[in-house]
C-alpha atoms as a PDB file:
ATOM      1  CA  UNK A   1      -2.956  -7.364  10.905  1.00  0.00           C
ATOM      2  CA  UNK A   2      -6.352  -7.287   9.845  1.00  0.00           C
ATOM      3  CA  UNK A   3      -8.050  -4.266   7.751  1.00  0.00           C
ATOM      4  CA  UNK A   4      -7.979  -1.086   9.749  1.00  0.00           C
ATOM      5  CA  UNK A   5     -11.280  -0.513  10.658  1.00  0.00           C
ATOM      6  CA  UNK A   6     -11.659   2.757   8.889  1.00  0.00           C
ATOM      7  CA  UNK A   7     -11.386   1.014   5.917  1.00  0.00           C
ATOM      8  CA  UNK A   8     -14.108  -1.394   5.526  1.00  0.00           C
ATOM      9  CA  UNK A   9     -16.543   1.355   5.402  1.00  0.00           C
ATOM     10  CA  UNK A  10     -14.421   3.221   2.925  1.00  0.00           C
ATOM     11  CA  UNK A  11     -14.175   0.039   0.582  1.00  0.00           C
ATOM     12  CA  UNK A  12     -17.964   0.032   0.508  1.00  0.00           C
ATOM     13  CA  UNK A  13     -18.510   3.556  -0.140  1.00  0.00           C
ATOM     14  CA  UNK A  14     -15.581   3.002  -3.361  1.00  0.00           C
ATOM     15  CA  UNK A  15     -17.868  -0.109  -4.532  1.00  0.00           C
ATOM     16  CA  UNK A  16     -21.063   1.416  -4.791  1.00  0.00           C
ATOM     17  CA  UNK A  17     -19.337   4.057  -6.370  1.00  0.00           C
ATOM     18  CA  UNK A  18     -17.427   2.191  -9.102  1.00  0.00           C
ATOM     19  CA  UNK A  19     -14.947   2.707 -10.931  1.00  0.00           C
ATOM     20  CA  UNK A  20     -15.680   1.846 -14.475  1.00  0.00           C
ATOM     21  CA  UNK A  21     -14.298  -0.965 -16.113  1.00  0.00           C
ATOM     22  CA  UNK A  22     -11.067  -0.510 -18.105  1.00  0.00           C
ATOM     23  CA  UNK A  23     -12.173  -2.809 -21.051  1.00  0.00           C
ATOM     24  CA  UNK A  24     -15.677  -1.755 -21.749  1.00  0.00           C
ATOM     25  CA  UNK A  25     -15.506   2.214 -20.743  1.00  0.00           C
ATOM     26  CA  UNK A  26     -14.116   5.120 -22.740  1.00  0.00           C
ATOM     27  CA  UNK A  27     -10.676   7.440 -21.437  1.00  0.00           C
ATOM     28  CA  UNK A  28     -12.713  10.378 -20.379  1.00  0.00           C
ATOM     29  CA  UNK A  29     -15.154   8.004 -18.735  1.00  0.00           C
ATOM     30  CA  UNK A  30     -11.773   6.859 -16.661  1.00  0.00           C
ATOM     31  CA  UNK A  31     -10.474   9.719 -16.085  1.00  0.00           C
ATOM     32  CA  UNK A  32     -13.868  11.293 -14.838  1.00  0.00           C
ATOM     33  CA  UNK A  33     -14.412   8.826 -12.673  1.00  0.00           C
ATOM     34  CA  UNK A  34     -10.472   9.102 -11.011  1.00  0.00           C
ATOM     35  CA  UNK A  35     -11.671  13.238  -9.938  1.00  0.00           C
ATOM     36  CA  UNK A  36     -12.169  13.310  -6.665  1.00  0.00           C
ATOM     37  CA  UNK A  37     -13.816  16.800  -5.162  1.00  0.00           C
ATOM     38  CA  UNK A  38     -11.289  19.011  -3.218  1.00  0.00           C
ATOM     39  CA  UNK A  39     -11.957  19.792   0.132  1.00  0.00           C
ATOM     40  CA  UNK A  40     -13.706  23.126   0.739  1.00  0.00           C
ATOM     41  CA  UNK A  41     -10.870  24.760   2.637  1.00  0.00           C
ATOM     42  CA  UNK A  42      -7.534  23.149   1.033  1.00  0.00           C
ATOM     43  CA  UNK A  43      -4.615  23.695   3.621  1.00  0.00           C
ATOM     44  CA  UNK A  44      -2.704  27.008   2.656  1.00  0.00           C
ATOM     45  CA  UNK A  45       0.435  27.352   1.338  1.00  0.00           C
ATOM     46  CA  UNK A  46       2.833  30.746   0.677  1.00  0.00           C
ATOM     47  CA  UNK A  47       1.919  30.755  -2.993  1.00  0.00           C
ATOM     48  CA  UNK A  48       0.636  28.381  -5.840  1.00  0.00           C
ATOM     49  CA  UNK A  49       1.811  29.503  -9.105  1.00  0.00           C
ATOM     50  CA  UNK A  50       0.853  27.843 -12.418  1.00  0.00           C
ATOM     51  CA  UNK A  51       4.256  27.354 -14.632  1.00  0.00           C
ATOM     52  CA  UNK A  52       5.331  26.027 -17.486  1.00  0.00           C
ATOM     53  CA  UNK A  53       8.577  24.157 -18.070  1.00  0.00           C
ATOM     54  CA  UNK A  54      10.003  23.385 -21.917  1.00  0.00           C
ATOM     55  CA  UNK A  55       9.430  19.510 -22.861  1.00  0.00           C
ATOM     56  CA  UNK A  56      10.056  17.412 -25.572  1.00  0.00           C
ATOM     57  CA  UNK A  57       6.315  17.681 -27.266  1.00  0.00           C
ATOM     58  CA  UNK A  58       5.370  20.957 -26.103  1.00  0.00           C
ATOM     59  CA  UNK A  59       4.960  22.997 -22.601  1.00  0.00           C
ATOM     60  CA  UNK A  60       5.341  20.692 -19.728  1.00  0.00           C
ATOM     61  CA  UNK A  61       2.540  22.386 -17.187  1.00  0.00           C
ATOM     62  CA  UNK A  62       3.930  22.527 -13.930  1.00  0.00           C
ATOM     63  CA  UNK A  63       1.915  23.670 -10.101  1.00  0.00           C
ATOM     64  CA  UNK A  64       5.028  25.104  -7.859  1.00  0.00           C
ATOM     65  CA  UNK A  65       3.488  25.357  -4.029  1.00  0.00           C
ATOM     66  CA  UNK A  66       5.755  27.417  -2.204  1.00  0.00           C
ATOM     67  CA  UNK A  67       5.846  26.988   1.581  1.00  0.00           C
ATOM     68  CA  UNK A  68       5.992  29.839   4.297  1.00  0.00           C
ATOM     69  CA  UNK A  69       9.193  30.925   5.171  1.00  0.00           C
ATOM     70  CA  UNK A  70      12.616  32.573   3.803  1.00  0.00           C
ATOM     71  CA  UNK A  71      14.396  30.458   0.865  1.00  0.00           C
ATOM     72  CA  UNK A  72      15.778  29.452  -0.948  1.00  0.00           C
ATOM     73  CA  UNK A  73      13.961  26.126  -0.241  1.00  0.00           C
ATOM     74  CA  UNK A  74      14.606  22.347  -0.729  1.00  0.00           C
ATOM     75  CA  UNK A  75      12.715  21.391  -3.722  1.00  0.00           C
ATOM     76  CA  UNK A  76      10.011  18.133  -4.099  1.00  0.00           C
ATOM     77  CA  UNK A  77       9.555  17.340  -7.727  1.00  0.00           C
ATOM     78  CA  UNK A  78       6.280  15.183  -7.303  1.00  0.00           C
ATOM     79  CA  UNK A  79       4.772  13.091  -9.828  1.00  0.00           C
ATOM     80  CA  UNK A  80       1.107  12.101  -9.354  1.00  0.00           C
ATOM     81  CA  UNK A  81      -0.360   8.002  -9.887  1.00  0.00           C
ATOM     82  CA  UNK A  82      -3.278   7.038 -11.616  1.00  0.00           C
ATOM     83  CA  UNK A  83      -1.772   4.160 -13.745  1.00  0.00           C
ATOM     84  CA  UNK A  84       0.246   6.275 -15.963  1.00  0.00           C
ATOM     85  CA  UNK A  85      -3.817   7.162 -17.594  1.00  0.00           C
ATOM     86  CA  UNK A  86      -5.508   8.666 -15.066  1.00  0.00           C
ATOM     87  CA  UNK A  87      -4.830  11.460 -12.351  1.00  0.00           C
ATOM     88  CA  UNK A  88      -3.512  15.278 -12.356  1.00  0.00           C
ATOM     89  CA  UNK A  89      -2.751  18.066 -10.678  1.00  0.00           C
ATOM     90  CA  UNK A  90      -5.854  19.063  -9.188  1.00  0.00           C
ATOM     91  CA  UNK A  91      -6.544  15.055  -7.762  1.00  0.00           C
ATOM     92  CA  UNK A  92      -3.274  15.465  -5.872  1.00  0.00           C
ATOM     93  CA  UNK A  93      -3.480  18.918  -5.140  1.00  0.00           C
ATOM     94  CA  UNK A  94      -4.554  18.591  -1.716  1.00  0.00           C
ATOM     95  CA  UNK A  95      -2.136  15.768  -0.564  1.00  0.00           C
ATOM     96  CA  UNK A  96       0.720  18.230  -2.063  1.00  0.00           C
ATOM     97  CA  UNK A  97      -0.343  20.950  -0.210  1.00  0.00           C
ATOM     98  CA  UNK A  98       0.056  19.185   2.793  1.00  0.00           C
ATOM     99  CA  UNK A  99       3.337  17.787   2.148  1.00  0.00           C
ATOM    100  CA  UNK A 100       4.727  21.396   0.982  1.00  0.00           C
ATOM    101  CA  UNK A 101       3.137  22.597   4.261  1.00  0.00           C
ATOM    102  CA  UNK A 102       4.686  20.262   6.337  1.00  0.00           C
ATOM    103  CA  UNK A 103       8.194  19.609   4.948  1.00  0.00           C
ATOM    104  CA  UNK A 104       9.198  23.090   4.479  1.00  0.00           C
ATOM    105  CA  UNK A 105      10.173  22.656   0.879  1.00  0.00           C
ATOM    106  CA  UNK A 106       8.701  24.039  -2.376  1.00  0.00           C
ATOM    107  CA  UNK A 107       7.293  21.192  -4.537  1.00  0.00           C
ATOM    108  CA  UNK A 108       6.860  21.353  -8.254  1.00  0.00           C
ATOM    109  CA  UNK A 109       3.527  18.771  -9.199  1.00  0.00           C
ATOM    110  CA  UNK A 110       3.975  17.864 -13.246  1.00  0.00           C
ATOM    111  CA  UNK A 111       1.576  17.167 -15.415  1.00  0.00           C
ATOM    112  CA  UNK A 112       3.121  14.850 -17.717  1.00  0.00           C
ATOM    113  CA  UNK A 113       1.567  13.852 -21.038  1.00  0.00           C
ATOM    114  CA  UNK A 114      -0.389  10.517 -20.131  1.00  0.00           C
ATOM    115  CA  UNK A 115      -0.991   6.659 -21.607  1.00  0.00           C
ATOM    116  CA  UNK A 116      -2.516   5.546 -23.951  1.00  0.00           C
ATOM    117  CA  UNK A 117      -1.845   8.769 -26.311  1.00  0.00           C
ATOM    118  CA  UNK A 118       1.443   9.036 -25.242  1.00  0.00           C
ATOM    119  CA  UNK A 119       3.320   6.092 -23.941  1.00  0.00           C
ATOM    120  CA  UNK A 120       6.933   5.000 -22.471  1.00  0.00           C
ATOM    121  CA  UNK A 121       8.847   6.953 -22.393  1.00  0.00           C
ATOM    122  CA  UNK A 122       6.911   9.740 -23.193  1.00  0.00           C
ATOM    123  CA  UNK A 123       5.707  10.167 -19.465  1.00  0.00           C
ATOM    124  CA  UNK A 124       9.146  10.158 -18.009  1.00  0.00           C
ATOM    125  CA  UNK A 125      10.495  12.190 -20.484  1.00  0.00           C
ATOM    126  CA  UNK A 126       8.253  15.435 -19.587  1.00  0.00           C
ATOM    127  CA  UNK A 127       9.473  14.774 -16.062  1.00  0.00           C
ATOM    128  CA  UNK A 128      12.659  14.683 -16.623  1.00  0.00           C
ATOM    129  CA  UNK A 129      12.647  17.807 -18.712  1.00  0.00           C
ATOM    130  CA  UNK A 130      10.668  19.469 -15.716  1.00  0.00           C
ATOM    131  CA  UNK A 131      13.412  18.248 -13.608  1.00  0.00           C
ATOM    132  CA  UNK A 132      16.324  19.566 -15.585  1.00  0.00           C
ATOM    133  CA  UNK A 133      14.399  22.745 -16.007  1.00  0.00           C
ATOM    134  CA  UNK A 134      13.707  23.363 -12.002  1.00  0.00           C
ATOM    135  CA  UNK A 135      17.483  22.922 -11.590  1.00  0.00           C
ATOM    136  CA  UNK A 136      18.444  25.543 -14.566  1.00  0.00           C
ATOM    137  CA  UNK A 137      15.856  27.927 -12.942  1.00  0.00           C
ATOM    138  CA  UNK A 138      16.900  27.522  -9.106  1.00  0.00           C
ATOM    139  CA  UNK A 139      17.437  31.185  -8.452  1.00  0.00           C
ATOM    140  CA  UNK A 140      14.156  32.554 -10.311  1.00  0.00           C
ATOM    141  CA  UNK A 141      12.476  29.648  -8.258  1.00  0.00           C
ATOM    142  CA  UNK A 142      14.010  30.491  -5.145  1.00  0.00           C
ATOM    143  CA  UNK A 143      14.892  27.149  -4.375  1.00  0.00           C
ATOM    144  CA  UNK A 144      18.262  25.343  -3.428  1.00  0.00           C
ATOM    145  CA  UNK A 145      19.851  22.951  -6.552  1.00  0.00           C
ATOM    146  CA  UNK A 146      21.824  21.084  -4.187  1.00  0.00           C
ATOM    147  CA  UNK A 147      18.406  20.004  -2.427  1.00  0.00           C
ATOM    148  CA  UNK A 148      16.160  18.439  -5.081  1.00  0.00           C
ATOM    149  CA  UNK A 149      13.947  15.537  -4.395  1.00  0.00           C
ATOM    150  CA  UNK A 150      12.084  13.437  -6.430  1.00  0.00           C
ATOM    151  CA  UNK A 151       8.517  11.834  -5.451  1.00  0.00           C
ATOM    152  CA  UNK A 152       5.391  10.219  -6.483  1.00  0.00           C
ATOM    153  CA  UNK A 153       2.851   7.760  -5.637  1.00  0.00           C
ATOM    154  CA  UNK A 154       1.696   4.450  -7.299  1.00  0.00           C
ATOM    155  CA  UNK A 155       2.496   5.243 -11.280  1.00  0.00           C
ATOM    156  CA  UNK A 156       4.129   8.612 -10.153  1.00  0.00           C
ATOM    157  CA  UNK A 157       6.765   6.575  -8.117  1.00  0.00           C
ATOM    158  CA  UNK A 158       7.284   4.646 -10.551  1.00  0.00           C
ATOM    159  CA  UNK A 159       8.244   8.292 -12.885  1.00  0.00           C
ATOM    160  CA  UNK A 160      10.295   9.294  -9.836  1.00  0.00           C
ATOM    161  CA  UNK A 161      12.460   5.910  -8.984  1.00  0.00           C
ATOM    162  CA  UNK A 162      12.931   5.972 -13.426  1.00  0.00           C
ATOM    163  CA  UNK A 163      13.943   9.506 -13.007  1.00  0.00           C
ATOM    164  CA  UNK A 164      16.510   9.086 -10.351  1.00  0.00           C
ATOM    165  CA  UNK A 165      17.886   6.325 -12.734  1.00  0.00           C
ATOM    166  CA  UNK A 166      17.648   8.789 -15.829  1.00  0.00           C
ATOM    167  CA  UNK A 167      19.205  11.730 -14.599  1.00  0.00           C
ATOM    168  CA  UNK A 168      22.544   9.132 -13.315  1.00  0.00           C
ATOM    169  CA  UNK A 169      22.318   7.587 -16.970  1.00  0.00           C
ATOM    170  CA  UNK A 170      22.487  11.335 -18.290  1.00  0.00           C
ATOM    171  CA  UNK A 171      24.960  12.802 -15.715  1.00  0.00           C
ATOM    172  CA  UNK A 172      22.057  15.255 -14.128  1.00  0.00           C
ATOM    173  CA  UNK A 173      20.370  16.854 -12.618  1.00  0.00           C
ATOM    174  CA  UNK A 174      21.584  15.996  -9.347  1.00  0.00           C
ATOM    175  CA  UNK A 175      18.999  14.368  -7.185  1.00  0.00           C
ATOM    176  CA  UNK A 176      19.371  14.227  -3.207  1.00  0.00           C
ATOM    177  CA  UNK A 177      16.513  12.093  -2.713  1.00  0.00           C
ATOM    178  CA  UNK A 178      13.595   9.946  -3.445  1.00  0.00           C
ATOM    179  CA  UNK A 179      10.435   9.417  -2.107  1.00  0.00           C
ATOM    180  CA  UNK A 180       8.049   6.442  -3.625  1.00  0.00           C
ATOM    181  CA  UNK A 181       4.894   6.154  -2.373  1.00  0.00           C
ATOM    182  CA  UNK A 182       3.499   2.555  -2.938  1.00  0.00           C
ATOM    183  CA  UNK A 183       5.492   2.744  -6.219  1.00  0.00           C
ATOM    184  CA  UNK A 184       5.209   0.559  -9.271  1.00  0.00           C
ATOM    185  CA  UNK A 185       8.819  -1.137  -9.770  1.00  0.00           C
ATOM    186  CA  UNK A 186       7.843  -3.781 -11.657  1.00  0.00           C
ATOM    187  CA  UNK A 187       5.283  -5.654 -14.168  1.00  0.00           C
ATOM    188  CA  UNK A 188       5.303  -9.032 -11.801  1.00  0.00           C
ATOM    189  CA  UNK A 189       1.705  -9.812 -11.409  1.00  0.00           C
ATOM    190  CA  UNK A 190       2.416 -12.859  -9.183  1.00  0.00           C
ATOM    191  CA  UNK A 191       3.780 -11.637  -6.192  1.00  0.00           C
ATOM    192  CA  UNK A 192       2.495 -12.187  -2.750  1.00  0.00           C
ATOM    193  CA  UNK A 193       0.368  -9.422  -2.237  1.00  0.00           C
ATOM    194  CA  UNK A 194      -0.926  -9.665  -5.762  1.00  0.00           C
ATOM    195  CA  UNK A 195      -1.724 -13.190  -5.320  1.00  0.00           C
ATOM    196  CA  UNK A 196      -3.515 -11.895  -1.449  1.00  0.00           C
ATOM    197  CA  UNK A 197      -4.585  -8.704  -2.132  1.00  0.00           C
ATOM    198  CA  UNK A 198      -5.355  -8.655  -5.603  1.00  0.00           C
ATOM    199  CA  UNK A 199      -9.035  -8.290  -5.737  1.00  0.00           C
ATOM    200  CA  UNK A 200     -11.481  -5.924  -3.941  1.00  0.00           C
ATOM    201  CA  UNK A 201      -9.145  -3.555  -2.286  1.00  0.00           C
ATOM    202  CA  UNK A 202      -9.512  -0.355  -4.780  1.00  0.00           C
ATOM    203  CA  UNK A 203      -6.708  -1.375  -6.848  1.00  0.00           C
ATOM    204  CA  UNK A 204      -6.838  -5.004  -8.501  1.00  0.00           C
ATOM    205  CA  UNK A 205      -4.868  -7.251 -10.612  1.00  0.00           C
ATOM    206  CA  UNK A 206      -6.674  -6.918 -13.752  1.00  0.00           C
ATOM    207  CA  UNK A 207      -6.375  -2.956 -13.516  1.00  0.00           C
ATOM    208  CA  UNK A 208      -2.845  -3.120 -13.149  1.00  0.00           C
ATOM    209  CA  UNK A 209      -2.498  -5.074 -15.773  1.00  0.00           C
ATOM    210  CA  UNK A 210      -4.338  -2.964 -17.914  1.00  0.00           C
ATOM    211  CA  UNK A 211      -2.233   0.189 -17.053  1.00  0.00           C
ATOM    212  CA  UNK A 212       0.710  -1.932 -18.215  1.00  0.00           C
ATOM    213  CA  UNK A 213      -0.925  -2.509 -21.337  1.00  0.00           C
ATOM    214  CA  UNK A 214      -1.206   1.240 -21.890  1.00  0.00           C
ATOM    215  CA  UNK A 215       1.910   2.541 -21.016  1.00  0.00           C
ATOM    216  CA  UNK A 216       4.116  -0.222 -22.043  1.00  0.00           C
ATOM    217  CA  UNK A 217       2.464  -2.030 -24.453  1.00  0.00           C
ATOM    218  CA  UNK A 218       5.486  -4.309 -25.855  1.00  0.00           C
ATOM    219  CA  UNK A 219       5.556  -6.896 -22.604  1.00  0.00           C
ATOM    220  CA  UNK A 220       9.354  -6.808 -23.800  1.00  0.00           C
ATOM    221  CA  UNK A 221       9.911  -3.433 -22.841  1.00  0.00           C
ATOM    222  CA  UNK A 222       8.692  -3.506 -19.411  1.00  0.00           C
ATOM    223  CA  UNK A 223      12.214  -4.941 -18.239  1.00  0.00           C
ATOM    224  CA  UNK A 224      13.778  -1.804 -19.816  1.00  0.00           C
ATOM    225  CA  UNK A 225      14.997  -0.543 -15.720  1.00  0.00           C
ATOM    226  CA  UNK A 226      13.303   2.629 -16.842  1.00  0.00           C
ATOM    227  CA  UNK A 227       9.892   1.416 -17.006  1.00  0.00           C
ATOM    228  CA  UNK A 228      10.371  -0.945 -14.039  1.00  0.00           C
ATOM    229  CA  UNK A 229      13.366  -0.041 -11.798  1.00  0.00           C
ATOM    230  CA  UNK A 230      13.552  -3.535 -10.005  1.00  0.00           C
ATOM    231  CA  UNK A 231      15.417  -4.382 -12.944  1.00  0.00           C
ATOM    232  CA  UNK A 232      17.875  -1.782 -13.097  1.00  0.00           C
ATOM    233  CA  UNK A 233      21.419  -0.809 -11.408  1.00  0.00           C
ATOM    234  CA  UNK A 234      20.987   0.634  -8.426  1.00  0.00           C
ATOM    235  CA  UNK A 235      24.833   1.907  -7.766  1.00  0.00           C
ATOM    236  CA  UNK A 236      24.833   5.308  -7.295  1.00  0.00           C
ATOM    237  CA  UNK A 237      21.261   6.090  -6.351  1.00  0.00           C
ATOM    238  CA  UNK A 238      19.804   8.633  -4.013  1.00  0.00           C
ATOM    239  CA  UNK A 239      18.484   7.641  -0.444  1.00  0.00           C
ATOM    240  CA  UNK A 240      14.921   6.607  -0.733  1.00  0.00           C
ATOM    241  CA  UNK A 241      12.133   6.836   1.869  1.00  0.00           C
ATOM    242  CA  UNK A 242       9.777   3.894   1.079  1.00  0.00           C
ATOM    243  CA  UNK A 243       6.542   3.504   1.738  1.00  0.00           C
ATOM    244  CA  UNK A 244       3.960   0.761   1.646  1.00  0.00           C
ATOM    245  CA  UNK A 245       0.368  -0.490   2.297  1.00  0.00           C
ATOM    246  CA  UNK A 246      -0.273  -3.453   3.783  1.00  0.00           C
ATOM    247  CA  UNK A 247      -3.506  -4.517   1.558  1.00  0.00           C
ATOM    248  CA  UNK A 248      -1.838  -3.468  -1.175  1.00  0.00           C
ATOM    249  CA  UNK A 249      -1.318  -5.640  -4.324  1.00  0.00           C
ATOM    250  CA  UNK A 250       2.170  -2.943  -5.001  1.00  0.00           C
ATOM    251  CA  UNK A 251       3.214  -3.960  -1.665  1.00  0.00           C
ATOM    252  CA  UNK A 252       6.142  -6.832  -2.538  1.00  0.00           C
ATOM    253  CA  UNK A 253       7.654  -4.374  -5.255  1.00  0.00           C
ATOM    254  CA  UNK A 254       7.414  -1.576  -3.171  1.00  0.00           C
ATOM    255  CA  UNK A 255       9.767  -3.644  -0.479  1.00  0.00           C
ATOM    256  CA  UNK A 256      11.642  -5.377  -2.786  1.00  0.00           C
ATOM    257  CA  UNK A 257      12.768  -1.855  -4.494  1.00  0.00           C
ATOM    258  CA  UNK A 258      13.880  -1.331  -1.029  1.00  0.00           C
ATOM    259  CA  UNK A 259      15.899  -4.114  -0.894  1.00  0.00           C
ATOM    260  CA  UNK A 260      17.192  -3.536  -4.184  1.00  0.00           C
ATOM    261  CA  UNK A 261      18.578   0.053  -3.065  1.00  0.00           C
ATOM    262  CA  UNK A 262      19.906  -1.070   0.021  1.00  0.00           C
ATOM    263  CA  UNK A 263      21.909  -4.399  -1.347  1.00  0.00           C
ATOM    264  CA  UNK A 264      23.412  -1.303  -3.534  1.00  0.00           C
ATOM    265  CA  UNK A 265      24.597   0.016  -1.014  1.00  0.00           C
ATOM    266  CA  UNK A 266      21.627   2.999  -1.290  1.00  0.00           C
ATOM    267  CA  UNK A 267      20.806   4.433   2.071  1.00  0.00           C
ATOM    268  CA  UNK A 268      16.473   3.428   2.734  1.00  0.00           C
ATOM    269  CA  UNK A 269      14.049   3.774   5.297  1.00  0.00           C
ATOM    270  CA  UNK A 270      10.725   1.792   4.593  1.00  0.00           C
ATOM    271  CA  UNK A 271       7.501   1.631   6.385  1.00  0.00           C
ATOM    272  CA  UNK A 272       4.480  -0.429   5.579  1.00  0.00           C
ATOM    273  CA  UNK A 273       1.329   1.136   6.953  1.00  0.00           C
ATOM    274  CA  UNK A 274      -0.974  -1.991   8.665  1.00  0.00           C
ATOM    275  CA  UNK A 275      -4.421  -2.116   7.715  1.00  0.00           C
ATOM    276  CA  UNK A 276      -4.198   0.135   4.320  1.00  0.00           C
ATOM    277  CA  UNK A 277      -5.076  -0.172   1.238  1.00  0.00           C
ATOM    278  CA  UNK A 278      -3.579   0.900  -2.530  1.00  0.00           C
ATOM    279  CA  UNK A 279      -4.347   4.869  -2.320  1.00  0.00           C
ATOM    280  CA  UNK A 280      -4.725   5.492   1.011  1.00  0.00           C
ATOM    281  CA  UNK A 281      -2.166   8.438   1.252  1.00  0.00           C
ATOM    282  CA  UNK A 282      -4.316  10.922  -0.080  1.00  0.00           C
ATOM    283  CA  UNK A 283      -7.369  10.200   2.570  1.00  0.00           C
ATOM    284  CA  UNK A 284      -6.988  11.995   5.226  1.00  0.00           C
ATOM    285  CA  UNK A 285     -10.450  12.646   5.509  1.00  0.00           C
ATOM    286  CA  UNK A 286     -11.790   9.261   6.328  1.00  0.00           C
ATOM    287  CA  UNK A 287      -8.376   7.566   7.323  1.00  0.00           C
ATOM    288  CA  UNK A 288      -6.910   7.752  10.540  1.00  0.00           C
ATOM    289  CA  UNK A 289      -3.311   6.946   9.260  1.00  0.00           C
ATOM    290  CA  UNK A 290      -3.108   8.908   6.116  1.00  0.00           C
ATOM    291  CA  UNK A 291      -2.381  11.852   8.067  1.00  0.00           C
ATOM    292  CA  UNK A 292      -0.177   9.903  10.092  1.00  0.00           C
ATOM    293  CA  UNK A 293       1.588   8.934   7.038  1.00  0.00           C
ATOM    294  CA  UNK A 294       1.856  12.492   5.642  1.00  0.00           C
ATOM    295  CA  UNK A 295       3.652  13.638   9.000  1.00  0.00           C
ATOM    296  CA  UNK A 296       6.002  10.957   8.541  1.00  0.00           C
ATOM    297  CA  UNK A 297       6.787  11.932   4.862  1.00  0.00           C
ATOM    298  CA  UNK A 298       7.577  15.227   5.827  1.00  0.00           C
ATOM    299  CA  UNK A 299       9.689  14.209   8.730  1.00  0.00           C
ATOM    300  CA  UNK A 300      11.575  12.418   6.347  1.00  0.00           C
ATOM    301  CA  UNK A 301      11.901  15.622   3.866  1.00  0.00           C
ATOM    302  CA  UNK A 302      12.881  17.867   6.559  1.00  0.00           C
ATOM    303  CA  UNK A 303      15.678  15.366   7.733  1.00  0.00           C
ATOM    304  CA  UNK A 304      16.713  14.339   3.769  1.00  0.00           C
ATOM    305  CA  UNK A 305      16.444  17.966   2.168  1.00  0.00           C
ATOM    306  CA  UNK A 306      17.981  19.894   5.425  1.00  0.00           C
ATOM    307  CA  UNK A 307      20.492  22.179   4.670  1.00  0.00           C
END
């Protein structure tokens, strides 16, 4: 289908903005320009708590949201995008918020070390370590071991599809499930929807390509399946929930990773969202189906993570 109309206005309010230009502009000029304002009344949750879990340079900060309601709860391990260089816990705070607020589970947002100071694996190392240290810590957390999901978006699906693939190469923690939002599951730049919707959509091309150069800057690494899970095993895998955008230039690796996990044998449900863009998740103020899309997510949690 065509653009959803709520996006055309969107796209130009995002180009007279900017975004500065990967080659010519500085990291903190990046990763200013990636913080979004939160809104002025964020959607409530039981308890936010600011925690810390052991990593393999150092204190992995981790935001646990806990959700109203008698636990112990399912656990969400999320993993916030940005390219593997941009992003953090307060630019996903919101969309969190109303996933933990929806689903019923507690969700644990990591702030991984990012690229280019510290590259693969370094990113999905800290969230594995946050993983295995949720699970060690159920009881204190108040949260169910037998229920933990892992989930991102963009970059951060990418972390959480590597994870899932981690923790079977390492015999743990156990994983139930998997959500990747418009994930990253591989370093082809001439797919489809890169070839259709690789320029002037929010995310390009030339900025992916750049984010690969940070985080994984040997080209020969990026078919290691732990920096791009379309090339991996998928035996043995957790369900997924899958979700795409239409104008998206991640679109054909998001629903080939599908395909992937279901030729395994790997229980999937997918759903591309018409008329979106790269992103859109995480505007629910100006978008229509971003809210749509959150209530499906957490439909999805409730049914994966029930007990």
């Amino acid at each position: 289908m065509a653009l959803d109309p709520e996006v055309i206005p969107l796209l130009a309010q995002l180009e007279v903005a900017g975004f500065p230009d990967p080659d010519g502009a500085s990291l903190e000029e990046l990763r200013a320009a990636a913080v979004f304002p939160p809104p002025e009344v964020p959607t409530p949750v039981a308890a936010v708590e600011a925690l810390q879990a052991p990593g393999p340079a150092g204190p992995v900060p981790v935001r646990f949201y806990r959700p109203e309601g008698p636990g112990p709860h399912p656990l969400v391990l999320f993993f916030h995008g940005g390219g593997w260089v941009v992003g953090d816990l307060d630019s996903h705070d919101e969309t969190v918020r109303r996933l933990c607020a929806g689903s019923g589970a507690a969700f644990a947002s990591v702030a991984y070390r990012l690229a280019p100071e510290a590259p693969f694996p370094a990113p999905l190392e800290d969230c594995y370590a946050a993983a295995a240290w949720a699970a060690q810590h159920a009881d204190g957390l108040g949260i169910d071991p037998a229920r933990i999901a892992a989930a991102g978006d963009s970059a951060g699906g990418n972390l959480a599809a590597a994870l899932c693939l981690l923790a079977r190469e390492r015999g743990g923690p156990s994983l139930a499930h998997q959500v990747l939002i418009y994930p990253v599951t591989g370093a082809d730049f001439d797919t489809a929807s890169y070839r259709e919707h690789g320029e002037g959509l929010f995310l390009t091309r030339a900025m992916m390509q750049w984010f690969w150069d940070q985080y994984v800057p040997d080209p020969a690494q990026r078919t290691d399946p732990l920096a791009a899970p379309l090339a991996g095993d998928a035996t043995g895998l957790p369900p997924a929930t899958i979700l795409t955008a239409e104008y998206d230039p991640l679109r054909d690796e998001g629903a080939a990773y599908a395909h992937h996990l279901q030729a395994a044998g790997v229980p999937v449900t997918y759903r591309d969202f018409p008329g979106m863009i790269h992103g859109f998740l995480g505007m629910t103020g100006v978008l229509g189906q971003a809210g749509t899309a959150q209530a499906w997510l957490c439909a999805q949690l409730r049914t994966a993570l029930a007990a």
